[in-house]
C-alpha atoms as a PDB file:
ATOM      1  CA  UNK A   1     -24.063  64.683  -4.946  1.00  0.00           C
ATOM      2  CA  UNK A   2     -22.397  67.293  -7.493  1.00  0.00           C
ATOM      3  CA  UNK A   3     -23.679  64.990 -10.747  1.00  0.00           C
ATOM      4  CA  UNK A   4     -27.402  65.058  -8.713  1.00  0.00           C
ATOM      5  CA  UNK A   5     -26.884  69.198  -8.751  1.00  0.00           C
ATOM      6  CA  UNK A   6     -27.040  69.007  -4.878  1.00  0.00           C
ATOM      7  CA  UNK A   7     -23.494  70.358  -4.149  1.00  0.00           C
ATOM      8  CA  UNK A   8     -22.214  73.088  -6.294  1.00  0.00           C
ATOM      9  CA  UNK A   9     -18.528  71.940  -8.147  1.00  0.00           C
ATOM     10  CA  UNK A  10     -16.823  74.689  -6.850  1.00  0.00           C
ATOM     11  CA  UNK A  11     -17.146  73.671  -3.571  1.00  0.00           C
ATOM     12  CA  UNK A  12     -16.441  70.117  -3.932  1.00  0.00           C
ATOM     13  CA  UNK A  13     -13.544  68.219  -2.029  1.00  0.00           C
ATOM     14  CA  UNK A  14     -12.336  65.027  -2.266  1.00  0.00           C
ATOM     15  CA  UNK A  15     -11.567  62.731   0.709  1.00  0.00           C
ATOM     16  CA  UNK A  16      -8.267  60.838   0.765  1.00  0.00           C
ATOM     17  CA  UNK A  17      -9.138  58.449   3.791  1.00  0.00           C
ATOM     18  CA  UNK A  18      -9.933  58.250   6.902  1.00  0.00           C
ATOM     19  CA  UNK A  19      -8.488  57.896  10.383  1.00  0.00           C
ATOM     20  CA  UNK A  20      -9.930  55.399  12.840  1.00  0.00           C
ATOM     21  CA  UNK A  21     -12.038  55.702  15.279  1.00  0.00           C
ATOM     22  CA  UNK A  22      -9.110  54.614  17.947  1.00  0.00           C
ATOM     23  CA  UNK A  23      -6.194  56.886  16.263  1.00  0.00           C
ATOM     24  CA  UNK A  24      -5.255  59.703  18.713  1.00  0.00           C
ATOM     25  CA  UNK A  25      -4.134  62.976  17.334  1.00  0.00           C
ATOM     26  CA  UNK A  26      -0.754  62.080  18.507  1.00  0.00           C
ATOM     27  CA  UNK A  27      -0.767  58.600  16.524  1.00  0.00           C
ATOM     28  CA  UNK A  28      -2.110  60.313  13.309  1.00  0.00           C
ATOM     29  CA  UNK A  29       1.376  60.770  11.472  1.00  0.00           C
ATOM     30  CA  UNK A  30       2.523  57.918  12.362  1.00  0.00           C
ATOM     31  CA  UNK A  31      -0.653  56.469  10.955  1.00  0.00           C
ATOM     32  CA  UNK A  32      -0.785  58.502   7.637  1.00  0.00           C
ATOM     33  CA  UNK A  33       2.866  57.613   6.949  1.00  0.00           C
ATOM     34  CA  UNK A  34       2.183  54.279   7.355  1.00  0.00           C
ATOM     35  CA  UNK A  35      -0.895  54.453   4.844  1.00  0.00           C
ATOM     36  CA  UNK A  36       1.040  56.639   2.138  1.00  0.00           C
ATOM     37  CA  UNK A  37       3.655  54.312   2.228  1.00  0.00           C
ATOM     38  CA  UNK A  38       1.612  51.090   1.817  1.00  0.00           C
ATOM     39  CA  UNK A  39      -0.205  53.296  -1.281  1.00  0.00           C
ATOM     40  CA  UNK A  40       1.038  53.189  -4.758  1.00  0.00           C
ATOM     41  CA  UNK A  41       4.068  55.375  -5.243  1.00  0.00           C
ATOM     42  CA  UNK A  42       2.493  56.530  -8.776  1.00  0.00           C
ATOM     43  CA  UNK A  43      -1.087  57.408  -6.658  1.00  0.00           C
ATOM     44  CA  UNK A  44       0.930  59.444  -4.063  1.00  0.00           C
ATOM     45  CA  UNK A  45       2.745  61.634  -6.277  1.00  0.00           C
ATOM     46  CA  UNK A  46      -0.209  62.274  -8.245  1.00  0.00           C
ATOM     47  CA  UNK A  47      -2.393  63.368  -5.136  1.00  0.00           C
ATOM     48  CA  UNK A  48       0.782  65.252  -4.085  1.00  0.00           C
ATOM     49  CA  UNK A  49       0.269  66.969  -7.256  1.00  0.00           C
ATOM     50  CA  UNK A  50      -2.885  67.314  -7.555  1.00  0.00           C
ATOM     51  CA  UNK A  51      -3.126  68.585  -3.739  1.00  0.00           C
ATOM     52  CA  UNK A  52      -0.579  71.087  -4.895  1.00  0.00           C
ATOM     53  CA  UNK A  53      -2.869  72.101  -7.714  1.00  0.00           C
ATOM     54  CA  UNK A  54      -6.491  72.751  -5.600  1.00  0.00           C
ATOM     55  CA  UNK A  55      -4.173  74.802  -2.848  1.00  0.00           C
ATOM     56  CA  UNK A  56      -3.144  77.477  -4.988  1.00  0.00           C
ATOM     57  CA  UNK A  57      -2.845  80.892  -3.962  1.00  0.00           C
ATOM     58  CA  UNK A  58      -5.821  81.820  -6.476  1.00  0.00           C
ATOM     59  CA  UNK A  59      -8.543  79.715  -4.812  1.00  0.00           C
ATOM     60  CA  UNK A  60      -7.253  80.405  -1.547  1.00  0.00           C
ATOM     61  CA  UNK A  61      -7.661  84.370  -2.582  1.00  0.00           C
ATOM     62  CA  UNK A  62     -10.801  84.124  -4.095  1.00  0.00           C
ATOM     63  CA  UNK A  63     -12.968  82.180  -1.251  1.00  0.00           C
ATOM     64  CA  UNK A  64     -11.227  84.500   1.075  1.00  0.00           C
ATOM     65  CA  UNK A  65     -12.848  87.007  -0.824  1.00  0.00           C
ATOM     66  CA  UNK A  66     -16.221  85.185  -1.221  1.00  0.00           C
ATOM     67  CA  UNK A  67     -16.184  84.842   2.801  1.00  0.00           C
ATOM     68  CA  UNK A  68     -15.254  88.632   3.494  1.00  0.00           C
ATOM     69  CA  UNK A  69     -17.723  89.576   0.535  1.00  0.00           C
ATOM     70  CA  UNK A  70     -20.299  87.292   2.107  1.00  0.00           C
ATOM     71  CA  UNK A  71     -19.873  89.052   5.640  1.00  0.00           C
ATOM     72  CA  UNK A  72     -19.616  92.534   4.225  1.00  0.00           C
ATOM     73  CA  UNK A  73     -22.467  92.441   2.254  1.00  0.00           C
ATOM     74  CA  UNK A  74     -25.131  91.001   5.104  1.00  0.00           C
ATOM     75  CA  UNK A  75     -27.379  92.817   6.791  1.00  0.00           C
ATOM     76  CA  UNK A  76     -25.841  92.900  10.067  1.00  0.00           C
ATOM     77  CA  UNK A  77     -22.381  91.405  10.215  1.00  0.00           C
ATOM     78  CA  UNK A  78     -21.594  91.229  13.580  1.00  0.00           C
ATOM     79  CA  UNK A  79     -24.387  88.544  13.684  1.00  0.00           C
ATOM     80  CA  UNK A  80     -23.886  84.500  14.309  1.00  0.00           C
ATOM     81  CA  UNK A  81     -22.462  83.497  10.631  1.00  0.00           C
ATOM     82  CA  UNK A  82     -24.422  80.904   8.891  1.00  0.00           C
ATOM     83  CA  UNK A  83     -24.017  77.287   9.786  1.00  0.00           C
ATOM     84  CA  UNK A  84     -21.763  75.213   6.730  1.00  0.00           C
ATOM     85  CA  UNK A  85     -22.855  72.035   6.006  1.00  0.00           C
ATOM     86  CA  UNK A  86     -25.375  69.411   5.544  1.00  0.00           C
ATOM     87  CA  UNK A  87     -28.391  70.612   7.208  1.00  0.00           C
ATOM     88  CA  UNK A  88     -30.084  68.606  10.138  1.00  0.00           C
ATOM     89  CA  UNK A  89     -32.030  65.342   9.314  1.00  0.00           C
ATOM     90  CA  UNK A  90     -35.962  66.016   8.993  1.00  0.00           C
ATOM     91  CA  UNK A  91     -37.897  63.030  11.368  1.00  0.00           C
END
């Protein structure tokens, strides 16, 4: 979708996997442990890394700023925020 121009880079994220459809909120850790240990040790220090790298304080900062920027500047801000996301199927 971001080589196709439909999703901006910037606000791109990556997916590392994904829990079942039969893993309780309580079983997730247990679960994700379970994965990360079964994963390549090299693989999980480089996404520990590179998780590191994407959750810097300077992204963080500047979307914060984008949202407040983004609310400050509309029209009325006390208004319902625009829906995120991929818009509704067309039938």
């Amino acid at each position: 979708m971001i080589q196709s121009n439909e999703i901006d880079p910037n606000r791109s994220i990556d997916i590392i996997g994904y829990l079942p459809m039969t893993c309780s909120p309580d079983e997730a850790p247990a679960y994700l442990e379970k994965s990360m240990r079964e994963y390549p040790a090299d693989e999980v220090r480089n996404m520990v890394r590179d998780m590191g790298q994407y959750n810097s304080v300077a992204p963080v900062q500047q979307a914060m700023e984008e949202a407040m920027a983004e609310v400050l500047d509309s029209p009325n801000p006390t208004a319902q925020p625009k829906r995120r996301g991929r818009p509704p199927k067309v039938r």
